[in-house]
C-alpha atoms as a PDB file:
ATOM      1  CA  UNK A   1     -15.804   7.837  -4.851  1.00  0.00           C
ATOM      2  CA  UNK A   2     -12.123   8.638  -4.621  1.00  0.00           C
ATOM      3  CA  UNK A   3      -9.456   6.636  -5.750  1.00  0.00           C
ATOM      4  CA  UNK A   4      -5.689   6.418  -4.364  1.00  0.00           C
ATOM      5  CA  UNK A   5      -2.565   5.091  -6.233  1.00  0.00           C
ATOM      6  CA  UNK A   6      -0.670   3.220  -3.632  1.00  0.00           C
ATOM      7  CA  UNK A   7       3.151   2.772  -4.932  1.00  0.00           C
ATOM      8  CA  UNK A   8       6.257   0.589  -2.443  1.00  0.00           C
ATOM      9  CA  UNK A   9       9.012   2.868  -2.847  1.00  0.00           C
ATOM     10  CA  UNK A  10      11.267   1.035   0.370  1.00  0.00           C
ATOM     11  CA  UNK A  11      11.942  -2.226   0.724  1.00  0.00           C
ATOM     12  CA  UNK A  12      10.176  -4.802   2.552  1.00  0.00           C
ATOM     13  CA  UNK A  13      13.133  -6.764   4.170  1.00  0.00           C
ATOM     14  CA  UNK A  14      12.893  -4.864   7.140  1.00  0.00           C
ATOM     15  CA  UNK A  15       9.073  -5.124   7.270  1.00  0.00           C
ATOM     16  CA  UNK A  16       7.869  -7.402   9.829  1.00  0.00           C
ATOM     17  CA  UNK A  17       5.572 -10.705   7.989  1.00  0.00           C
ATOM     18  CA  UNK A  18       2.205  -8.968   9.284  1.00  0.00           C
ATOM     19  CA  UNK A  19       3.394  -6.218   7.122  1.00  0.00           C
ATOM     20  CA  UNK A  20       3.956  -8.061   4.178  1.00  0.00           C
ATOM     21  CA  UNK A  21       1.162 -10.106   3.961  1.00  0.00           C
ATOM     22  CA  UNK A  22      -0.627  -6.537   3.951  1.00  0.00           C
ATOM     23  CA  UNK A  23       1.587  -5.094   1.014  1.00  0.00           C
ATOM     24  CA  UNK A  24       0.652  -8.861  -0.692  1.00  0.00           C
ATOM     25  CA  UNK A  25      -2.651  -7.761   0.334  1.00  0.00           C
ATOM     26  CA  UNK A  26      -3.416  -4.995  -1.106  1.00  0.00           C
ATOM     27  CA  UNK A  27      -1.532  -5.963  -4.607  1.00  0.00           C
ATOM     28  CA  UNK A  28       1.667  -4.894  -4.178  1.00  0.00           C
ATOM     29  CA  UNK A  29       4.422  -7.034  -5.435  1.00  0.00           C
ATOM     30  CA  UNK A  30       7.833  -4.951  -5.440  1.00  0.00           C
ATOM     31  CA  UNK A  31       9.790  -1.998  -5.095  1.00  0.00           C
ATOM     32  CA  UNK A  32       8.071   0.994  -7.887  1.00  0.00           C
ATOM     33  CA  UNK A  33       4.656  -1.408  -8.037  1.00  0.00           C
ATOM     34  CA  UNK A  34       1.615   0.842  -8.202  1.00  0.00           C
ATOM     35  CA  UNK A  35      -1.896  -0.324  -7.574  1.00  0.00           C
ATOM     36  CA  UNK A  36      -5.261   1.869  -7.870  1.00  0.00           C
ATOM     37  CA  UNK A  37      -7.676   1.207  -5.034  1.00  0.00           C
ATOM     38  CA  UNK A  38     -11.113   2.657  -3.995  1.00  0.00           C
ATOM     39  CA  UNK A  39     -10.842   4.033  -0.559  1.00  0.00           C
ATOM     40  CA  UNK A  40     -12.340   2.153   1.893  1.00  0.00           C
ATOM     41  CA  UNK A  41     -11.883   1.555   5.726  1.00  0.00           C
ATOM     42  CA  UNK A  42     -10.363  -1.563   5.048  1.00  0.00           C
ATOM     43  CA  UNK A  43      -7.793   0.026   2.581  1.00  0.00           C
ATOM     44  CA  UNK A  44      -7.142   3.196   4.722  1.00  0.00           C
ATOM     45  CA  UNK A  45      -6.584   0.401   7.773  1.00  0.00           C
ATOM     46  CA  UNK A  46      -4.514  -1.330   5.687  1.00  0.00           C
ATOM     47  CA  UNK A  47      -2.063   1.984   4.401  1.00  0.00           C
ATOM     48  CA  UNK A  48      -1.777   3.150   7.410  1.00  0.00           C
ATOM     49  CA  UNK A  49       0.149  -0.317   9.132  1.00  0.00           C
ATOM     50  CA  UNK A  50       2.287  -0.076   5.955  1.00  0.00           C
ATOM     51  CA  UNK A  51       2.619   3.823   5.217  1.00  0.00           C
ATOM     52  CA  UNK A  52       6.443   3.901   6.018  1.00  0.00           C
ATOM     53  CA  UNK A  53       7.293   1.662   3.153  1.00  0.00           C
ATOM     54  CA  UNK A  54       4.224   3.438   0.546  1.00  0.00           C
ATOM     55  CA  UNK A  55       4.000   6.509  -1.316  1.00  0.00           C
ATOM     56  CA  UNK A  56      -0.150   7.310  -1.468  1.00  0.00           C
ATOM     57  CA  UNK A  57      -1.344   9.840  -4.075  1.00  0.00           C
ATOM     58  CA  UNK A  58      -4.979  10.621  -4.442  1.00  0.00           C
ATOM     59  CA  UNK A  59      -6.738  10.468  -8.541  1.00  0.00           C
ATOM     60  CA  UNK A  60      -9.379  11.604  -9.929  1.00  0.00           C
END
């Protein structure tokens, strides 16, 4: 199954507390934080509320 590495790369002040409590969510803790997920409904769900503030690359 495929595998993304989800990096922050903006800051979360602006970010509403729905938002960050997804970004705590899924691992994140601060700015240049990367975190290697399976991709699942729930994760893709989750990137895509966030994907302004997350840079999402795809491994192998």
């Amino acid at each position: 199954m495929a595998r993304w590495k989800i990096t922050q790369v903006k800051s979360k002040n602006s970010a509403t507390e729905r938002q960050m409590a997804t970004l705590t969510s899924l691992g994140i803790r601060r700015i240049n934080h990367s975190v290697e997920l399976e991709v699942t409904p729930v994760v893709k769900g989750m990137v895509d509320k966030v994907l302004h503030l997350v840079k999402v690359e795809e491994i192998n």
